[in-house]
Protein backbone atom coordinates (compact mmCIF):
# COMPACT_ATOMS: atom_id res chain seq x y z
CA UNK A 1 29.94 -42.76 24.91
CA UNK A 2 30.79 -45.92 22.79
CA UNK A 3 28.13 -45.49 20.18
CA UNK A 4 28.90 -41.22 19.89
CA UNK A 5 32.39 -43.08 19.37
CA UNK A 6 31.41 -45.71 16.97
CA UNK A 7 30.09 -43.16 14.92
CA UNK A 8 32.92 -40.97 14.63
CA UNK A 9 34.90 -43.61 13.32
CA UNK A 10 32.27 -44.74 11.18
CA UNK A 11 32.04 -41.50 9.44
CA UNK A 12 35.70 -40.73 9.07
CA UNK A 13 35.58 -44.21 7.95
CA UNK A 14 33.21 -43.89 5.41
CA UNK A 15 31.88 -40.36 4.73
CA UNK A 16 33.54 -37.10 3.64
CA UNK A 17 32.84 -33.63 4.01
CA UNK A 18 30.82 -31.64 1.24
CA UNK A 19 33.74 -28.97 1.38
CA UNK A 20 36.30 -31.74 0.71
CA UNK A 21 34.44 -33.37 -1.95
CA UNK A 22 33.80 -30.29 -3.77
CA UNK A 23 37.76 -29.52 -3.82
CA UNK A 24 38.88 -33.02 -4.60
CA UNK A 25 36.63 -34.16 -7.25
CA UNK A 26 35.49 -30.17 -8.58
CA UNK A 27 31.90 -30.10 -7.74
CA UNK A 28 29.76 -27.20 -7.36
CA UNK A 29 27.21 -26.97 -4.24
CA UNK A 30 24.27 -26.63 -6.83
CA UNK A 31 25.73 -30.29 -8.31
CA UNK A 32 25.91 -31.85 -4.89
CA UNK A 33 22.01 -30.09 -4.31
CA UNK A 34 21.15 -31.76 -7.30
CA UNK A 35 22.36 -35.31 -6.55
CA UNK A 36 20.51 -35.20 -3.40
CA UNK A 37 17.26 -34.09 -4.67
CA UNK A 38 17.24 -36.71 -7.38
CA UNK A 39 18.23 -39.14 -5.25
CA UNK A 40 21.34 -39.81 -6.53
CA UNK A 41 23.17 -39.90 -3.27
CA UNK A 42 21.06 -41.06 -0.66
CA UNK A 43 23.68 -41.89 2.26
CA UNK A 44 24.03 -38.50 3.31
CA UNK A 45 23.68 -36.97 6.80
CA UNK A 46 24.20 -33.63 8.76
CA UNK A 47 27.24 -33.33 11.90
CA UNK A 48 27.63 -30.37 14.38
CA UNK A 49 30.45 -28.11 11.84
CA UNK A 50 34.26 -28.69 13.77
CA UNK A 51 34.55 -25.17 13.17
CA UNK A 52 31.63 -22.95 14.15
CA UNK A 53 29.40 -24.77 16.60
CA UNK A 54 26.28 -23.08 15.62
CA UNK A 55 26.46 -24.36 12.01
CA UNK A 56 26.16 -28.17 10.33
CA UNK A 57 28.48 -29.46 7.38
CA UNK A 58 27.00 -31.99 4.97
CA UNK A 59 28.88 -35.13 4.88
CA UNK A 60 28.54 -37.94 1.94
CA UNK A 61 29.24 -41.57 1.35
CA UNK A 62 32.44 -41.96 -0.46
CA UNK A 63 31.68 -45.29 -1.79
CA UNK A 64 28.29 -44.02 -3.41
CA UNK A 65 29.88 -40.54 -4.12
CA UNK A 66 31.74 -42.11 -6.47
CA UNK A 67 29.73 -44.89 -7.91
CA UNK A 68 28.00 -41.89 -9.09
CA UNK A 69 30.67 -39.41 -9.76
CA UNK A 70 30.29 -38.95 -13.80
CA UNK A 71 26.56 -38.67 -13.24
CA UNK A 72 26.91 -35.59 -10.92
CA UNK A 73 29.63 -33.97 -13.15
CA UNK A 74 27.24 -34.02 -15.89
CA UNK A 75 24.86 -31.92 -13.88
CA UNK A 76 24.16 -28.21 -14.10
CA UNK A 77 27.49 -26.61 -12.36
CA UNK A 78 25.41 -23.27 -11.14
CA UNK A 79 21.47 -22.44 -10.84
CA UNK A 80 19.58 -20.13 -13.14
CA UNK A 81 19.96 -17.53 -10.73
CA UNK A 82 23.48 -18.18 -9.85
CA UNK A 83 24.71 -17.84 -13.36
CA UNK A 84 22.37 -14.07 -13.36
CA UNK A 85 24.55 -13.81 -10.16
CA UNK A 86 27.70 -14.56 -11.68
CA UNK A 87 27.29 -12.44 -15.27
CA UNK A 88 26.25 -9.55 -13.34
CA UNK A 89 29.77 -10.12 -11.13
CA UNK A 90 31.48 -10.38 -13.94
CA UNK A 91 30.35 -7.70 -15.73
CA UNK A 92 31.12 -5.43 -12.65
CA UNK A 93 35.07 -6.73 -12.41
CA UNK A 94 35.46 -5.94 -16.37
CA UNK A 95 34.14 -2.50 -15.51
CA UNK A 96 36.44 -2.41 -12.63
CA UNK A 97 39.23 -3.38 -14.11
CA UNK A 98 39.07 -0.84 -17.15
CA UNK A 99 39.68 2.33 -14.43
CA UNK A 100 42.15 -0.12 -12.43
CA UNK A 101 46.04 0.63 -12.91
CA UNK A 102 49.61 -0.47 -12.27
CA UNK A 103 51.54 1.45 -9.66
CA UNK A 104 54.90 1.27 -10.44
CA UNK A 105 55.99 2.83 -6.87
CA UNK A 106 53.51 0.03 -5.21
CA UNK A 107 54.54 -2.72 -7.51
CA UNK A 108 50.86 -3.63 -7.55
CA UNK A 109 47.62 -3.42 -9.67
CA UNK A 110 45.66 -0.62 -8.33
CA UNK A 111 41.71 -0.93 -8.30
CA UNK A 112 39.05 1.88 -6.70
CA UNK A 113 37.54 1.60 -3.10
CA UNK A 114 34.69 -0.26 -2.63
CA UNK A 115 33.54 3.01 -1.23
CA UNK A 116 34.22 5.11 -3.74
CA UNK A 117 31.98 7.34 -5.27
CA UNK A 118 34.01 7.03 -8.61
CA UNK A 119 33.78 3.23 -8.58
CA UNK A 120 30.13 3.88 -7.87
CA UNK A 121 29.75 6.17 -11.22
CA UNK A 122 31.62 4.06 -13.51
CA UNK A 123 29.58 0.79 -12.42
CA UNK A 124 26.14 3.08 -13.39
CA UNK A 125 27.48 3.89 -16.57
CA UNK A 126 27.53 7.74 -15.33
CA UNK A 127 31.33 8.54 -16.51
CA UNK A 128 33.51 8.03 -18.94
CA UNK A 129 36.53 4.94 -17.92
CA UNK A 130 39.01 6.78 -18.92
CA UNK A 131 37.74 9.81 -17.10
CA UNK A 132 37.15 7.87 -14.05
CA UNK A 133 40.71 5.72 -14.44
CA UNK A 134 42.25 9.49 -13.94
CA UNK A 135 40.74 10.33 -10.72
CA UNK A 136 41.90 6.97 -9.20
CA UNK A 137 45.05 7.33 -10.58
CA UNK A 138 45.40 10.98 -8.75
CA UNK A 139 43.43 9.61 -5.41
CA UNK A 140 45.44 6.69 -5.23
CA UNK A 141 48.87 9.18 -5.52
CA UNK A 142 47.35 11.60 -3.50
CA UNK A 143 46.42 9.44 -0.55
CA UNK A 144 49.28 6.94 -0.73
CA UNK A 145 52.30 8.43 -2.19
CA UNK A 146 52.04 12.02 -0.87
CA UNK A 147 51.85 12.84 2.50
CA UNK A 148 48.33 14.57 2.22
CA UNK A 149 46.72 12.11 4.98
CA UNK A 150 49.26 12.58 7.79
CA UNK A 151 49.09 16.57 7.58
CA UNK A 152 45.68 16.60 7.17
CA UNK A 153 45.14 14.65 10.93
CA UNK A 154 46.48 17.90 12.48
CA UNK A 155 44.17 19.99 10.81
CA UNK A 156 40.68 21.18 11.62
CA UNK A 157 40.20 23.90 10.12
CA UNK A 158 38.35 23.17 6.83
CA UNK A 159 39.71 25.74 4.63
CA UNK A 160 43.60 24.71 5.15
CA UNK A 161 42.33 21.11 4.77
CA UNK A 162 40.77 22.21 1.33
CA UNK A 163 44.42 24.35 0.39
CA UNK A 164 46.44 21.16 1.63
CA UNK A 165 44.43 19.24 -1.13
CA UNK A 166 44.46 21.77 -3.55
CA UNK A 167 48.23 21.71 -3.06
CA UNK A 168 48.91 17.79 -2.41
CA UNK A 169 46.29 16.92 -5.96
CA UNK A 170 49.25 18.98 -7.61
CA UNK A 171 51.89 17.32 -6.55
CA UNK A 172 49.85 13.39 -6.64
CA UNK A 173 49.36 14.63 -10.43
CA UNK A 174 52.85 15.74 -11.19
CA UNK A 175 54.34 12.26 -9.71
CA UNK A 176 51.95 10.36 -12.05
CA UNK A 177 52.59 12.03 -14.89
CA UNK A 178 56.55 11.51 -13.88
CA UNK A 179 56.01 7.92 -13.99
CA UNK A 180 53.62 7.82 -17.27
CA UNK A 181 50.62 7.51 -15.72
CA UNK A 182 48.99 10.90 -16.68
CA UNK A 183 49.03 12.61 -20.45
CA UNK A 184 52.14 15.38 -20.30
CA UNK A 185 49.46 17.87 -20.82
CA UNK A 186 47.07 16.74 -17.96
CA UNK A 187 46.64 19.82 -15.23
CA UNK A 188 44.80 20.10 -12.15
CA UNK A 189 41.94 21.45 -13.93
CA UNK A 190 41.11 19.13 -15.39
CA UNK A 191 41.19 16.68 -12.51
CA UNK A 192 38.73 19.05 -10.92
CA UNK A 193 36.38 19.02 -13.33
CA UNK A 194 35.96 15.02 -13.49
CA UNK A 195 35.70 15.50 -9.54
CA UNK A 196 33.29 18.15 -10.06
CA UNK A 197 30.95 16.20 -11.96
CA UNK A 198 31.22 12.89 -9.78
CA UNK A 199 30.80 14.87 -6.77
CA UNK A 200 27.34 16.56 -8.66
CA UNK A 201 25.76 12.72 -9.47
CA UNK A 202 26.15 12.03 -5.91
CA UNK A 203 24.94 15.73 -4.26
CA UNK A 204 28.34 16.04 -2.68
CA UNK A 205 28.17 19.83 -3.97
């Protein structure tokens, strides 16, 4: 009991968690990989995580961490495969982002579902944005600012559900186009046929 002790105080003492370090001094786990492999920081060792049992947490030397801290900096920040990683990411939010929207009744930027099969199309290149940044704009009305989704729960037959939509699409495009969201001249049919065509990429007609 006196040495499991001993070396709790010894590492709170002397060693810091990777998660701290990375926060404190801006280090990336690929930099911290790095040092270790090149031996760069050799007083290192692995403790039972304080959080999840199952799992370890690296812990470091302070007093070598930062003998060595300029050396690490100037080390890669992310793996080849990370940066691949992060330039497909980022090319994805950009995408994203052109058929996102500000609500002004929400008081919020409005992006698709991760589910949705619009999202899906615009992130394959299979639709035009501003095509796509329509139908959100109308789903997001529809589902949110209309009261489409409470009616429909009472419903099962599947041909009023389809005339409730028919009827609540009107009205989600109506209040967007009151609050300049939607050209003046933008009508239900048109909606329909973006839909249309999203709904034929996926087999959903």
């Amino acid at each position: 009991m006196t040495e499991n002790m001993s070396e709790k105080e010894d590492i709170k003492r002397k060693y810091s968690y990777k998660s701290t370090i990375k926060k404190k001094y801006n280090l990336t786990d690929y930099q911290i990989e790095q040092a270790i492999e090149k031996g760069i920081i050799k007083d290192y060792k692995y403790v039972p995580n304080p959080y999840y049992s199952s799992k370890e947490s690296l812990i470091i030397n302070n007093e070598e961490l930062l003998q060595h801290l300029e050396e690490i900096r100037k080390l890669e920040k992310y793996s080849e495969e990370e940066i691949e990683r992060r330039k497909e990411y980022n090319k994805r939010s950009r995408k994203i982002s052109k058929i996102s929207f500000y609500c002004p009744i929400c008081n919020a930027k409005i992006r698709p579902l991760r589910d949705s099969y619009t999202r899906d199309a615009v992130l394959n290149d299979e639709i035009d944005y501003e095509d796509a940044k329509k139908v959100v704009i109308v789903t997001h009305f529809r589902h949110i600012h209309t009261d489409y989704d409470k009616i429909r729960k009472g419903i099962n037959n599947r041909k009023l559900v389809d005339k409730l939509k028919e009827e609540k699409t009107n009205e989600a495009i109506e209040l967007a186009k009151k609050h300049g969201l939607l050209p003046p001249n933008f009508s239900k049919e048109d909606y329909d046929k973006v839909a249309i065509r999203i709904k034929q990429l996926y087999g959903l007609t």
